[in-house]
PDB file of N, CA and C in Angstrom:
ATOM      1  N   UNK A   1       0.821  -1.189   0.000  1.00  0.00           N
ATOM      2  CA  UNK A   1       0.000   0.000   0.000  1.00  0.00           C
ATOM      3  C   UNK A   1       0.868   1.257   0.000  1.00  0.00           C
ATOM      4  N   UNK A   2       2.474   1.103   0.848  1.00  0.00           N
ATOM      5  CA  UNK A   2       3.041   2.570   0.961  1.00  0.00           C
ATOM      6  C   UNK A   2       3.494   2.710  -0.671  1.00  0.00           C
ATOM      7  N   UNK A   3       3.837   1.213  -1.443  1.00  0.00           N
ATOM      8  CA  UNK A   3       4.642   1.939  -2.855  1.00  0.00           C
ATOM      9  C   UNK A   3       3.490   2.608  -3.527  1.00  0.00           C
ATOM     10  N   UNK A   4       1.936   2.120  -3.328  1.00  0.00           N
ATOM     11  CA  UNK A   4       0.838   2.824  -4.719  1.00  0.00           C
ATOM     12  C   UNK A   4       0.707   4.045  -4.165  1.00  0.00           C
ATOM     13  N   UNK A   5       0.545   4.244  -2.357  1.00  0.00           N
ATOM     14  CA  UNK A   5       0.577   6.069  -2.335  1.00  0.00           C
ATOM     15  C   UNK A   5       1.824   6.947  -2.505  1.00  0.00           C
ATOM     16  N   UNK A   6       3.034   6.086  -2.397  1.00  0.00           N
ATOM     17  CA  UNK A   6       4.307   6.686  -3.295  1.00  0.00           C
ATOM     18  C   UNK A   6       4.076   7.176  -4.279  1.00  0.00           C
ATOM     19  N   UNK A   7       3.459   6.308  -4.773  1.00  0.00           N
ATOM     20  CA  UNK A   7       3.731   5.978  -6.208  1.00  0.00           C
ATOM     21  C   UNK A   7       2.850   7.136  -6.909  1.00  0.00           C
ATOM     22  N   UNK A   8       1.150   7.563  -6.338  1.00  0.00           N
ATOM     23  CA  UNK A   8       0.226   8.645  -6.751  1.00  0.00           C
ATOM     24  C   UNK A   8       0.936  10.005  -6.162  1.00  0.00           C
ATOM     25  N   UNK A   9       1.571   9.987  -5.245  1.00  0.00           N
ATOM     26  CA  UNK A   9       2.150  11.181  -5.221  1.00  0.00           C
ATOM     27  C   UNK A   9       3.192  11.998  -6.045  1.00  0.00           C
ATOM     28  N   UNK A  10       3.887  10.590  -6.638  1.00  0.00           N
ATOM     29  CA  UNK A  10       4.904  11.316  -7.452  1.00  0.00           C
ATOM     30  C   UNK A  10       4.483  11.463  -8.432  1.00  0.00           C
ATOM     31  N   UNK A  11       3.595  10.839  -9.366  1.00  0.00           N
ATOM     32  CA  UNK A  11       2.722  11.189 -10.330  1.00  0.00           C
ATOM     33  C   UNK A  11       1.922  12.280 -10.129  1.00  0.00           C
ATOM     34  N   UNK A  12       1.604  12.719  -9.307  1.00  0.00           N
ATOM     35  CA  UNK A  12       0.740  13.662  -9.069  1.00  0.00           C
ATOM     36  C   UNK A  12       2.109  15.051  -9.384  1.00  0.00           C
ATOM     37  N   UNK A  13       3.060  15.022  -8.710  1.00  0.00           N
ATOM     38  CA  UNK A  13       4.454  15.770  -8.703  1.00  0.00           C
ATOM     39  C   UNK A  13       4.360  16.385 -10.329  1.00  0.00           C
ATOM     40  N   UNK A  14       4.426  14.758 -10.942  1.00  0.00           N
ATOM     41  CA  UNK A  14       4.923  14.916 -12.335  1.00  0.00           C
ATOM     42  C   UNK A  14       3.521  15.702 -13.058  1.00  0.00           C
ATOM     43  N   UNK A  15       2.559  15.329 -12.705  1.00  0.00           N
ATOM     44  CA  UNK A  15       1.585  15.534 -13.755  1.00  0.00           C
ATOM     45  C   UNK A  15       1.261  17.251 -13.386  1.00  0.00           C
ATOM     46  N   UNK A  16       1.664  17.755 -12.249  1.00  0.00           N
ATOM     47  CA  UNK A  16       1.701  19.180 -11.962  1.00  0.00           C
ATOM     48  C   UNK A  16       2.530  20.237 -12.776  1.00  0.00           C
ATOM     49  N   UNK A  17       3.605  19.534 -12.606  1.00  0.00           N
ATOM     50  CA  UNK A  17       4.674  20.791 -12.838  1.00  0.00           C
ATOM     51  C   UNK A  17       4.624  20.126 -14.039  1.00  0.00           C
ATOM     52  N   UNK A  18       4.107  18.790 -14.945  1.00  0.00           N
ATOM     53  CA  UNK A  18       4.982  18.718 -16.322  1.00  0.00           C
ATOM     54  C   UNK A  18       3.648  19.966 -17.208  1.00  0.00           C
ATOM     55  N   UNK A  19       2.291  19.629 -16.557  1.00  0.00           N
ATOM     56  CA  UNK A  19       1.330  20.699 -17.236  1.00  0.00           C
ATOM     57  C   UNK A  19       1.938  22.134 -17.280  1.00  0.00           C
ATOM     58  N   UNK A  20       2.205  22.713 -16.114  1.00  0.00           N
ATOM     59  CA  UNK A  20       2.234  24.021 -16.142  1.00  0.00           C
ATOM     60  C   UNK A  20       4.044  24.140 -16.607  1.00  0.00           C
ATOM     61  N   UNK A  21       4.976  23.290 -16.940  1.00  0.00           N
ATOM     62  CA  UNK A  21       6.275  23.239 -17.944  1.00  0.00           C
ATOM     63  C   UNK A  21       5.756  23.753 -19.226  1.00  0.00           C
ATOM     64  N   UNK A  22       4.586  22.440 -19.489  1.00  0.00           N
ATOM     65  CA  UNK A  22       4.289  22.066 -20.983  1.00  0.00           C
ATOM     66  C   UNK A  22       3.609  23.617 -21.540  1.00  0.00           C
ATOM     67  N   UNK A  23       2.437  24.294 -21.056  1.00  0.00           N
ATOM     68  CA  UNK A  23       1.967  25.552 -21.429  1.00  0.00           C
ATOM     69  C   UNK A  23       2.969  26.554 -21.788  1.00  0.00           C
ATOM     70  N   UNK A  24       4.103  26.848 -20.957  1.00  0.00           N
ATOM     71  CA  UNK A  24       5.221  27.609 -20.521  1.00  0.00           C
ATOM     72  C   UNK A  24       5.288  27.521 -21.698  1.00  0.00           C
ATOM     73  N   UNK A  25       6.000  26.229 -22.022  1.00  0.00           N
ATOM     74  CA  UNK A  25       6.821  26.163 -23.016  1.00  0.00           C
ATOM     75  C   UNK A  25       6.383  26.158 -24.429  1.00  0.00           C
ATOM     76  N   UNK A  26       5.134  26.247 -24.352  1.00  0.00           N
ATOM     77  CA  UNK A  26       4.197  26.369 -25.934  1.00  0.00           C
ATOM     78  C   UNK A  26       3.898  27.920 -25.708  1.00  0.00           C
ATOM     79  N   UNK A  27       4.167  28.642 -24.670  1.00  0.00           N
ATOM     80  CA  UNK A  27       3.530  29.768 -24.910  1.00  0.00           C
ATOM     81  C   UNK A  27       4.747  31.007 -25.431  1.00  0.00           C
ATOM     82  N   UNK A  28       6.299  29.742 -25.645  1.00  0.00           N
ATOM     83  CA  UNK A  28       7.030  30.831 -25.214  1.00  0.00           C
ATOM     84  C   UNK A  28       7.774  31.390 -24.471  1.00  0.00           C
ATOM     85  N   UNK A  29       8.063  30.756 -23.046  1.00  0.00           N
ATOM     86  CA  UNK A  29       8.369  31.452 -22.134  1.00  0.00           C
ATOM     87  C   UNK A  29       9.390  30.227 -21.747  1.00  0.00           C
ATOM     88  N   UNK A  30      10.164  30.506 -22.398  1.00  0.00           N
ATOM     89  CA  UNK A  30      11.607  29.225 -22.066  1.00  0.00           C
ATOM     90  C   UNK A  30      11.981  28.660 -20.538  1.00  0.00           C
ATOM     91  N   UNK A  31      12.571  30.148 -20.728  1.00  0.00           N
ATOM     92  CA  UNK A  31      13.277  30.534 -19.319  1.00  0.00           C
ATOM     93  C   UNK A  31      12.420  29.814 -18.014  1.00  0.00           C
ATOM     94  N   UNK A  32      11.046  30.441 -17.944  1.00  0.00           N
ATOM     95  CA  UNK A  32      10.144  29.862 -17.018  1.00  0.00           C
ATOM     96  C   UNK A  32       9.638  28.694 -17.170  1.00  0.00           C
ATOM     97  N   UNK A  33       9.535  27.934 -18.713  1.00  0.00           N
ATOM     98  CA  UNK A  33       8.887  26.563 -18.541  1.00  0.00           C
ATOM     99  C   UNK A  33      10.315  25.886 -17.817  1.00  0.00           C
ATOM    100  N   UNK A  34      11.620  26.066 -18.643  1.00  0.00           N
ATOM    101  CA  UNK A  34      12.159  25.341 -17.660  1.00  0.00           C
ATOM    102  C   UNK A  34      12.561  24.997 -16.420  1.00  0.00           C
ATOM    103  N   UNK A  35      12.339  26.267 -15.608  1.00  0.00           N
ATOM    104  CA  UNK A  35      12.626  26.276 -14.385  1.00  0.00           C
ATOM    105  C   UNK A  35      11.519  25.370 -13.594  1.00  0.00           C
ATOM    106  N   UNK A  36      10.423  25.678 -14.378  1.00  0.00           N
ATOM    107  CA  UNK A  36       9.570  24.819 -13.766  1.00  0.00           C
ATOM    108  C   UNK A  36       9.814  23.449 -14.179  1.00  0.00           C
ATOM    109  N   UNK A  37      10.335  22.725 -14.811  1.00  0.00           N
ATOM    110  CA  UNK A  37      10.843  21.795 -15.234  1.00  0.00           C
ATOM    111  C   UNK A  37      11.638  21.080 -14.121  1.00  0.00           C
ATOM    112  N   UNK A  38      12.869  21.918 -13.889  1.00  0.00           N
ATOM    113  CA  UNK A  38      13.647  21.651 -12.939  1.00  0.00           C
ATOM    114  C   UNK A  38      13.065  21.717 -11.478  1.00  0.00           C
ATOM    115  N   UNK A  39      11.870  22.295 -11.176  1.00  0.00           N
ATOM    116  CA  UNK A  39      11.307  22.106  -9.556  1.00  0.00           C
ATOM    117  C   UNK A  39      10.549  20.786  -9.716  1.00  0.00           C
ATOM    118  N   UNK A  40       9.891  20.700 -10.825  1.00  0.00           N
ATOM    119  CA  UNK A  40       9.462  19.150 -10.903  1.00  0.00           C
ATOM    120  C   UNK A  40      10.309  18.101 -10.469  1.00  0.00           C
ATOM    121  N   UNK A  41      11.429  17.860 -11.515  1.00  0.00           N
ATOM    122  CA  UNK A  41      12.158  17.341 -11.313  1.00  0.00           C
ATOM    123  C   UNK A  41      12.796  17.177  -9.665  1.00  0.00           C
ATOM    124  N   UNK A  42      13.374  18.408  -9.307  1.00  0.00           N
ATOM    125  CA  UNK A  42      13.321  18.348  -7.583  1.00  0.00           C
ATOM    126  C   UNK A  42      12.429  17.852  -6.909  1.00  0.00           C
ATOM    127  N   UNK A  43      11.451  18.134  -7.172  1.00  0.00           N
ATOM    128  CA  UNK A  43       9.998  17.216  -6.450  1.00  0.00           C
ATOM    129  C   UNK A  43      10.326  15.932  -6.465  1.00  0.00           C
ATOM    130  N   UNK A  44      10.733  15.380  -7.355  1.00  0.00           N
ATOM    131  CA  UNK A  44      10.562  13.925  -7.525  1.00  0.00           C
ATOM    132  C   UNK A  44      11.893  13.252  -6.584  1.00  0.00           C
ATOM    133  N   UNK A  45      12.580  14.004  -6.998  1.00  0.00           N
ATOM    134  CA  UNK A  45      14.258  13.827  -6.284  1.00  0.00           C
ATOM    135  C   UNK A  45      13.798  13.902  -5.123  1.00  0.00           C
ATOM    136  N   UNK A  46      13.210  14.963  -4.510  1.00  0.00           N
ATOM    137  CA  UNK A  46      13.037  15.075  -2.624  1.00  0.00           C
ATOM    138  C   UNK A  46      11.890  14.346  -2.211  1.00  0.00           C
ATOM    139  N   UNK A  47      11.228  13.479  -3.114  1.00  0.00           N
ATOM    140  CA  UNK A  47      10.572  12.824  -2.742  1.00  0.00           C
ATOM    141  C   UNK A  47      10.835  11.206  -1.641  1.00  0.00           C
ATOM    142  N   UNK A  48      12.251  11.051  -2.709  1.00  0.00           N
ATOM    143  CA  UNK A  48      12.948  10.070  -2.339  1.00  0.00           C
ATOM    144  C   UNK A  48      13.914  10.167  -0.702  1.00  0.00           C
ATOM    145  N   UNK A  49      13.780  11.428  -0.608  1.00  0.00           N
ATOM    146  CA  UNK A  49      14.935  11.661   0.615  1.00  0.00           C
ATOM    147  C   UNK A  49      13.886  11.210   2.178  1.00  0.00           C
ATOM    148  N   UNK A  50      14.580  12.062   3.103  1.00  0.00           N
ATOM    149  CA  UNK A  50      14.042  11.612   4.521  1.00  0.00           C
ATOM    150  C   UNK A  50      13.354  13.011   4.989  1.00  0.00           C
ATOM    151  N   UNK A  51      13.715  14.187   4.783  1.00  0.00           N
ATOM    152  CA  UNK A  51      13.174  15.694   5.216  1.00  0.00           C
ATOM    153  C   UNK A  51      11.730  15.452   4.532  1.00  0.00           C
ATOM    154  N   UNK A  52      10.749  15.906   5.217  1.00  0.00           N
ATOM    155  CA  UNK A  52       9.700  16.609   4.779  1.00  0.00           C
ATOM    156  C   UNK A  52       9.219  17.690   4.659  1.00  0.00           C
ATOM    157  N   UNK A  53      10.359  18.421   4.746  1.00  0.00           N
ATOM    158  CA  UNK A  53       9.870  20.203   4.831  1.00  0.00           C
ATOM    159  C   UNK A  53      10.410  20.636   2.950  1.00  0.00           C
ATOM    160  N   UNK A  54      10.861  19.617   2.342  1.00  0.00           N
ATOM    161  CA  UNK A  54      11.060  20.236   0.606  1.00  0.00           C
ATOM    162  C   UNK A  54       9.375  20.000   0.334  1.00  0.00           C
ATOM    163  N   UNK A  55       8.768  18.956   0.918  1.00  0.00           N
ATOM    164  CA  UNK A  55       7.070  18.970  -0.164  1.00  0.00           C
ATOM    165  C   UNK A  55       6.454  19.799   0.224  1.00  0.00           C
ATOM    166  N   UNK A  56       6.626  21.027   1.397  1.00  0.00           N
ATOM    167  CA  UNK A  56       6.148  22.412   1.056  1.00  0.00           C
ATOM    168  C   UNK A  56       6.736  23.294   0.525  1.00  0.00           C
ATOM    169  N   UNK A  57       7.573  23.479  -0.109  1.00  0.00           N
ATOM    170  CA  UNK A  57       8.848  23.948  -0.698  1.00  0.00           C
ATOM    171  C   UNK A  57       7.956  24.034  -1.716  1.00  0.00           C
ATOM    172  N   UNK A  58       7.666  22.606  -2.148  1.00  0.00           N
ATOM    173  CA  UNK A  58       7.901  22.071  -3.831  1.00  0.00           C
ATOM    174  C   UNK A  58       6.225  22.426  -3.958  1.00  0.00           C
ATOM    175  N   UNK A  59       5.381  22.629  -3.123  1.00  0.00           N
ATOM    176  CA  UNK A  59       3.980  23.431  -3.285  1.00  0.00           C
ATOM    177  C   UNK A  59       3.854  24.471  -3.617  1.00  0.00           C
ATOM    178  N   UNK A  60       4.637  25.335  -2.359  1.00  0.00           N
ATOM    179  CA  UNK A  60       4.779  26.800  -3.107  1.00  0.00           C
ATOM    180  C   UNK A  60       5.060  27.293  -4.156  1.00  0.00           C
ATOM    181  N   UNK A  61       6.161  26.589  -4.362  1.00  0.00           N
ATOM    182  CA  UNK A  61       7.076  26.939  -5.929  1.00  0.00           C
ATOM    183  C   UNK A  61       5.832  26.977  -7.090  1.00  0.00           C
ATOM    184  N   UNK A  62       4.839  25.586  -6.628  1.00  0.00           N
ATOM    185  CA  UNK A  62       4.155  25.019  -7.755  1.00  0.00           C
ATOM    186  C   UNK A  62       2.861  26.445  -7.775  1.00  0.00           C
ATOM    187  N   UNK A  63       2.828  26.775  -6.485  1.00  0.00           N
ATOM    188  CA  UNK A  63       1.890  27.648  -6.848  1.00  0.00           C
ATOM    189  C   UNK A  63       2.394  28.976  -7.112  1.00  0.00           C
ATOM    190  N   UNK A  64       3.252  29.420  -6.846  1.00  0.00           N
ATOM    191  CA  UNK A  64       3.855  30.664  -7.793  1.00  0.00           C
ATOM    192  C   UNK A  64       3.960  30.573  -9.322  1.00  0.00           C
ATOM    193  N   UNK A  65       4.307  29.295  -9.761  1.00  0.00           N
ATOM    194  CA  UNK A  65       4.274  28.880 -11.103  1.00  0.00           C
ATOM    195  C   UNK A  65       3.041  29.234 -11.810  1.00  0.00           C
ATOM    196  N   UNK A  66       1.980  28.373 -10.664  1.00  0.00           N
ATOM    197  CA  UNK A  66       0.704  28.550 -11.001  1.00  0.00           C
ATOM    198  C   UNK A  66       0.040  29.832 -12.093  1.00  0.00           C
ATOM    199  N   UNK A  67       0.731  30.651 -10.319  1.00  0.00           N
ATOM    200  CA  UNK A  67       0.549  31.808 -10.903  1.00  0.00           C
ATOM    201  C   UNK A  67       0.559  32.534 -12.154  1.00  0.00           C
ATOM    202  N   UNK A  68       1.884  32.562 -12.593  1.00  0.00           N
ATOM    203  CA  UNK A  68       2.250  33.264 -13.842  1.00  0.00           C
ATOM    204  C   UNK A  68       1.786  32.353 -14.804  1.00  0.00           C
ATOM    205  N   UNK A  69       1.542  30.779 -14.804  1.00  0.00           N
ATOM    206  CA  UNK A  69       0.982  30.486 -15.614  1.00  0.00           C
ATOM    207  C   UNK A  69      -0.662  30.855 -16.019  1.00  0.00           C
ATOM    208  N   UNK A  70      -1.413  31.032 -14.623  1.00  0.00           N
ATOM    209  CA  UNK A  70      -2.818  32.273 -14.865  1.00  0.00           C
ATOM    210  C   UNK A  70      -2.669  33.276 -15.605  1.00  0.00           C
ATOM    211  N   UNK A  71      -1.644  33.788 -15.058  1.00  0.00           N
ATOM    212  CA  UNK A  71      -1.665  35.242 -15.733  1.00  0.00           C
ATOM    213  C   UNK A  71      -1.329  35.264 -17.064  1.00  0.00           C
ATOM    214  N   UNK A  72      -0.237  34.686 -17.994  1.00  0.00           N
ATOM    215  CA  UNK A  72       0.174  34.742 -19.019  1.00  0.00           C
ATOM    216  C   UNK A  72      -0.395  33.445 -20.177  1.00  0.00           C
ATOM    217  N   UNK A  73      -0.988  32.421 -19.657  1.00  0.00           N
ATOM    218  CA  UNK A  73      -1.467  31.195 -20.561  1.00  0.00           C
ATOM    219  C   UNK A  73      -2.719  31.040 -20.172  1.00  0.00           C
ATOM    220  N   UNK A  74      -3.091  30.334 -19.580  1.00  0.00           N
ATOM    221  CA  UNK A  74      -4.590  29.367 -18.701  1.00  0.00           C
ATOM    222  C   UNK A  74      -5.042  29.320 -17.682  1.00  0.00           C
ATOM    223  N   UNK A  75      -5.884  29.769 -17.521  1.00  0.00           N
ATOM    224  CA  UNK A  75      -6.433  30.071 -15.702  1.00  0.00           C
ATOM    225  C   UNK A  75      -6.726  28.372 -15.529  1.00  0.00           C
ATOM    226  N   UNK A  76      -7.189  27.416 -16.286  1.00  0.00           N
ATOM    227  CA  UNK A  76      -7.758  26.407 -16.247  1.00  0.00           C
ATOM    228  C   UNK A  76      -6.881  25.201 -15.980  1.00  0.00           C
ATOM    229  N   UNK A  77      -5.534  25.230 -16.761  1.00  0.00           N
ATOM    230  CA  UNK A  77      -4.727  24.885 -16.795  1.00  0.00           C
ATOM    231  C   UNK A  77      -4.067  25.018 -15.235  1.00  0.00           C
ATOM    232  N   UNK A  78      -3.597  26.050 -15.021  1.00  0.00           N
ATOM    233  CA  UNK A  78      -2.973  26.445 -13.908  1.00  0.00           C
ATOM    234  C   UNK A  78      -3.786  26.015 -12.482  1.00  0.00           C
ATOM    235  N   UNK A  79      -5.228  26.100 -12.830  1.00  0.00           N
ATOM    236  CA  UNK A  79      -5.753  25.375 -11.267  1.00  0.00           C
ATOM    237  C   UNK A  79      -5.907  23.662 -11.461  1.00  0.00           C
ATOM    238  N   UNK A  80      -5.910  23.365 -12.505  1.00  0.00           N
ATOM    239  CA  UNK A  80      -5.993  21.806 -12.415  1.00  0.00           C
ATOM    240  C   UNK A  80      -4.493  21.414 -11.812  1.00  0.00           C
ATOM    241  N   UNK A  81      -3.402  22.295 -12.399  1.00  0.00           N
ATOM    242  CA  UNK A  81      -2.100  22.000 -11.759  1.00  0.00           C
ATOM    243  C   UNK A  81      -2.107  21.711 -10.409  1.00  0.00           C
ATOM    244  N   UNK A  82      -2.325  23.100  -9.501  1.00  0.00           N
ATOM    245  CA  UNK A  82      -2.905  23.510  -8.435  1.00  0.00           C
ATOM    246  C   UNK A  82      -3.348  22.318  -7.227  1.00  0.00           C
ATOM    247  N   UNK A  83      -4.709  21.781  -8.245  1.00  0.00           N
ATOM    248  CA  UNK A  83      -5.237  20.791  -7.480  1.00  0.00           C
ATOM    249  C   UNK A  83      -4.780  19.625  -7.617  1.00  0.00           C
ATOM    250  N   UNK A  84      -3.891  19.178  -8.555  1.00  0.00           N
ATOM    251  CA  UNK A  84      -3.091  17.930  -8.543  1.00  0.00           C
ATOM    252  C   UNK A  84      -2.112  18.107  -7.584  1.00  0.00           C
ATOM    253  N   UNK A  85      -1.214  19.364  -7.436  1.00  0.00           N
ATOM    254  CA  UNK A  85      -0.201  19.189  -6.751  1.00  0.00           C
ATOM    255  C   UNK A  85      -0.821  18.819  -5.731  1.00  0.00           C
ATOM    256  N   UNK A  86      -2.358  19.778  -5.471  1.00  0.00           N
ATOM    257  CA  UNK A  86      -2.032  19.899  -3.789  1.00  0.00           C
ATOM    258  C   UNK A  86      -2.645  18.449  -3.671  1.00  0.00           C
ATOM    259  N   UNK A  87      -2.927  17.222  -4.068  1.00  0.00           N
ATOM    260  CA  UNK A  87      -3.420  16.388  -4.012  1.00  0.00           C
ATOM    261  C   UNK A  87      -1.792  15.318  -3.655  1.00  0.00           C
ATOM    262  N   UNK A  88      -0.874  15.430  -4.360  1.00  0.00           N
ATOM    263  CA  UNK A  88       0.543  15.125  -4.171  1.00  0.00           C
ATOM    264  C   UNK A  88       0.631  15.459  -2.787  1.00  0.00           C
ATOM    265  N   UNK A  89       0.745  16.507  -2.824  1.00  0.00           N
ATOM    266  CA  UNK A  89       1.640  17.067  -1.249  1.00  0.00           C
ATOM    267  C   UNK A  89       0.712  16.571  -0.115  1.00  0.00           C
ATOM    268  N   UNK A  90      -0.741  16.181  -0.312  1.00  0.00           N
ATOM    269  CA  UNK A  90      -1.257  15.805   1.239  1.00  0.00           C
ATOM    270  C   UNK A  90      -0.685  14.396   0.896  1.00  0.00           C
ATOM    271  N   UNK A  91      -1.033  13.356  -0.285  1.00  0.00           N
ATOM    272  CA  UNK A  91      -0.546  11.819  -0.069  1.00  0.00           C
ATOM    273  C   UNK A  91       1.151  11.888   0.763  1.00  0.00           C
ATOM    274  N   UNK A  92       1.660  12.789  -0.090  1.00  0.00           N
ATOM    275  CA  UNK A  92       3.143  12.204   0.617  1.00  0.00           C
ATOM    276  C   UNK A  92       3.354  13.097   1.553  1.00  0.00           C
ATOM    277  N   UNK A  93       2.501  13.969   2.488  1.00  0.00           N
ATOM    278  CA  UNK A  93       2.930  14.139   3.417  1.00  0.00           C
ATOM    279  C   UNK A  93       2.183  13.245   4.511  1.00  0.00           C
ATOM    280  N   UNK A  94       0.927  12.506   4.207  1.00  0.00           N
ATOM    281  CA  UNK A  94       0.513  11.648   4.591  1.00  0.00           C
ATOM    282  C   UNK A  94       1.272  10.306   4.978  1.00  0.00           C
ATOM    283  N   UNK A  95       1.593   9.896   3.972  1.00  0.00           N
ATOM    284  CA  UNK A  95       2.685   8.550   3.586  1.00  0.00           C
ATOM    285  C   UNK A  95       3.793   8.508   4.733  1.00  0.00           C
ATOM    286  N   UNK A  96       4.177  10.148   4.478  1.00  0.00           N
ATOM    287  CA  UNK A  96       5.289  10.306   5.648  1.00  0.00           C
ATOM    288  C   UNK A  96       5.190  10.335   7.294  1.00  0.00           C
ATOM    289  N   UNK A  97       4.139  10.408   7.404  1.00  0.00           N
ATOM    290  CA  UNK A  97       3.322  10.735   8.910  1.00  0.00           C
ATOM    291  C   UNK A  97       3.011   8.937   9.371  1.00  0.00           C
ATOM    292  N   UNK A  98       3.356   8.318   8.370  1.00  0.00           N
ATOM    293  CA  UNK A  98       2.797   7.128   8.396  1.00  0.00           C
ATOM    294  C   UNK A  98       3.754   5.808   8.169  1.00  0.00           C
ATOM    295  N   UNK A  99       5.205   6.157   8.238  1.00  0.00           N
ATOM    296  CA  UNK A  99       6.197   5.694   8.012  1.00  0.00           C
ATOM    297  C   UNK A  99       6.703   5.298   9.297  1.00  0.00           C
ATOM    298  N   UNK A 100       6.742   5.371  10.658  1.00  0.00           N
ATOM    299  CA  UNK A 100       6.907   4.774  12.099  1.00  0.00           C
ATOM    300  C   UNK A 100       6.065   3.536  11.716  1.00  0.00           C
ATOM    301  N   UNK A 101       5.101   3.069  11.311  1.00  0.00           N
ATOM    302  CA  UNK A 101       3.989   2.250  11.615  1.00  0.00           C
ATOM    303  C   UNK A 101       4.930   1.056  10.450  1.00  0.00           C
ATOM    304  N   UNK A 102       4.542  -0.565  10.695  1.00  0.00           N
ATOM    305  CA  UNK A 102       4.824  -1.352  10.095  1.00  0.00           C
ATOM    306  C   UNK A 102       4.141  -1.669   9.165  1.00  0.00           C
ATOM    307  N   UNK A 103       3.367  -1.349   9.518  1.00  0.00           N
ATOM    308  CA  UNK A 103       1.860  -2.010   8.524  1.00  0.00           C
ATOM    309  C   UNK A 103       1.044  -0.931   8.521  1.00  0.00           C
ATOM    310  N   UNK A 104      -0.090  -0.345   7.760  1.00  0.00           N
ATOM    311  CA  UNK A 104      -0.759   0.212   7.355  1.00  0.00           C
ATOM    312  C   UNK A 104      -2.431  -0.052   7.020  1.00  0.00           C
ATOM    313  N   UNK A 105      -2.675   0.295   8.100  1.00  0.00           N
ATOM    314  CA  UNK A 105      -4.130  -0.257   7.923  1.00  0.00           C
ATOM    315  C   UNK A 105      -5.310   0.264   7.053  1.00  0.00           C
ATOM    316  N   UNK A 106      -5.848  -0.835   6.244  1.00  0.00           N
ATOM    317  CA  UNK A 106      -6.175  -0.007   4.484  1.00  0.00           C
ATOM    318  C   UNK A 106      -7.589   1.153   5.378  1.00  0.00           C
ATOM    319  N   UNK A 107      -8.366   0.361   6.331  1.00  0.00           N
ATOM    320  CA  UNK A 107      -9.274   1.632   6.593  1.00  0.00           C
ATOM    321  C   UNK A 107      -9.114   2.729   6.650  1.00  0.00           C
ATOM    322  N   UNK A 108      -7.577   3.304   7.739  1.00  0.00           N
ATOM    323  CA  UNK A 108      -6.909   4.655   7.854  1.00  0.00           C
ATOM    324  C   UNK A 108      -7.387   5.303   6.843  1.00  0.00           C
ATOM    325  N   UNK A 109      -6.389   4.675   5.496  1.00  0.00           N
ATOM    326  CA  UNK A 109      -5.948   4.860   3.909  1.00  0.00           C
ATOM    327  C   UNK A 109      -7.122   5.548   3.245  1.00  0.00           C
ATOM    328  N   UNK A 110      -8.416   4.421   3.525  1.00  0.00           N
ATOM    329  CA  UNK A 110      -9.177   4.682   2.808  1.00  0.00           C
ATOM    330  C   UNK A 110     -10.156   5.779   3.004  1.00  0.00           C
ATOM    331  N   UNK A 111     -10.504   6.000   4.565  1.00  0.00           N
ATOM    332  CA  UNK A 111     -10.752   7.266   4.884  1.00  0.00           C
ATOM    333  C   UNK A 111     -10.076   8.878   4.877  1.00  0.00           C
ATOM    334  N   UNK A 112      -9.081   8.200   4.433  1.00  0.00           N
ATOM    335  CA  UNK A 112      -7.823   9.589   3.981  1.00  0.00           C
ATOM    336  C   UNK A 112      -8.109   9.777   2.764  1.00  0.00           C
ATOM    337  N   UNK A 113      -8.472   8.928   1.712  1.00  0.00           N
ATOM    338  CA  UNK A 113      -8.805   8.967   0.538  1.00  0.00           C
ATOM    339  C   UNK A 113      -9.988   9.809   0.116  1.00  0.00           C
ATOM    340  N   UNK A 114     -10.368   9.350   1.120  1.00  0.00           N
ATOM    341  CA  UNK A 114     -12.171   9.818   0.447  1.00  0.00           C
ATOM    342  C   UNK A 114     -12.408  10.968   0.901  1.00  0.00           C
ATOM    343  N   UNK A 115     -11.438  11.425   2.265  1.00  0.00           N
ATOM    344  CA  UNK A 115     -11.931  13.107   2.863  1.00  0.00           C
ATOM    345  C   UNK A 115     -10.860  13.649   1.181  1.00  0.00           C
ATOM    346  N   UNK A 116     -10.047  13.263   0.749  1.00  0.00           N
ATOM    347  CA  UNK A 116      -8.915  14.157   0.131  1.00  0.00           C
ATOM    348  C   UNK A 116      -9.522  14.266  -1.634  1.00  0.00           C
ATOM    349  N   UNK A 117     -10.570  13.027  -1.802  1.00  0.00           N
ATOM    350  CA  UNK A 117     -11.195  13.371  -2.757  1.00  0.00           C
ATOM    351  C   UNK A 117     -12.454  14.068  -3.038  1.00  0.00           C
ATOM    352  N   UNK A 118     -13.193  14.450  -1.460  1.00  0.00           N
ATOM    353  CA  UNK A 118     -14.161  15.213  -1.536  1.00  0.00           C
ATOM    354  C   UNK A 118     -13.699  16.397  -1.452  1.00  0.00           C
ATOM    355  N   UNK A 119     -12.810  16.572  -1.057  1.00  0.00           N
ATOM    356  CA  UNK A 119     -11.915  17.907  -1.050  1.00  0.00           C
ATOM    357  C   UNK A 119     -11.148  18.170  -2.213  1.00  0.00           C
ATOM    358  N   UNK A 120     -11.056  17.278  -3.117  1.00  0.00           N
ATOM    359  CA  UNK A 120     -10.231  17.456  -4.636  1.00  0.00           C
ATOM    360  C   UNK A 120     -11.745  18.206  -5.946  1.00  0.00           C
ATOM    361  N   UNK A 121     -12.878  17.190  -5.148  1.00  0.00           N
ATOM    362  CA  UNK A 121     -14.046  17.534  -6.109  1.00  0.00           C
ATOM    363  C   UNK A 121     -14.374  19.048  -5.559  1.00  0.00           C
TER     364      UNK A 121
END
């Protein structure tokens, strides 16, 4: 159970920052798609480590990105980002809160799931 909520978080990582890269970079804006490129990329990297204070790091960033991606490309774009990341950053800060424990009990899981998807809808 910890590798599939690994596993949706870092996808969630990727599918954030590669959207608001991908606009950047069709709209033009080099400099900024790649940087956002490279915090993705960090996301994924500090995902792997032991600190949990980079997956608010790697939120903010995503939502400053956000930002300029509102302002200069897709308001639509930029909040679906938004809500993927922030859907990332509760699993793996979840995951991490949950890493003392040996085992993982799927009820916890599944009630974490369902408050984080009524809160995603």
């Amino acid at each position: 159970m910890r590798k599939l909520l690994w596993g949706i978080a870092r996808l969630g990582w990727l599918l954030s920052y590669g959207t608001l890269s991908l606009l950047l970079l069709i709209g033009g804006e080099w400099l900024w798609g790649m940087l956002a490129g490279v915090f993705g990329a960090f996301s994924l990297v500090t995902s792997y480590g032991r600190w949990s204070w980079p997956v608010s790091l790697n939120f903010l960033v995503l939502l400053s990105v956000a930002g300029l991606v509102a302002l200069t490309r897709s308001a639509w774009g930029a909040l679906l980002s938004v809500v993927v990341g922030l859907l990332a950053w509760d699993i793996e800060l979840f995951v991490r809160r949950l890493e003392p424990f040996a085992e993982i009990p799927p009820l916890i899981v599944r009630a974490h799931l369902t408050r984080l998807g009524l809160i995603a809808l």
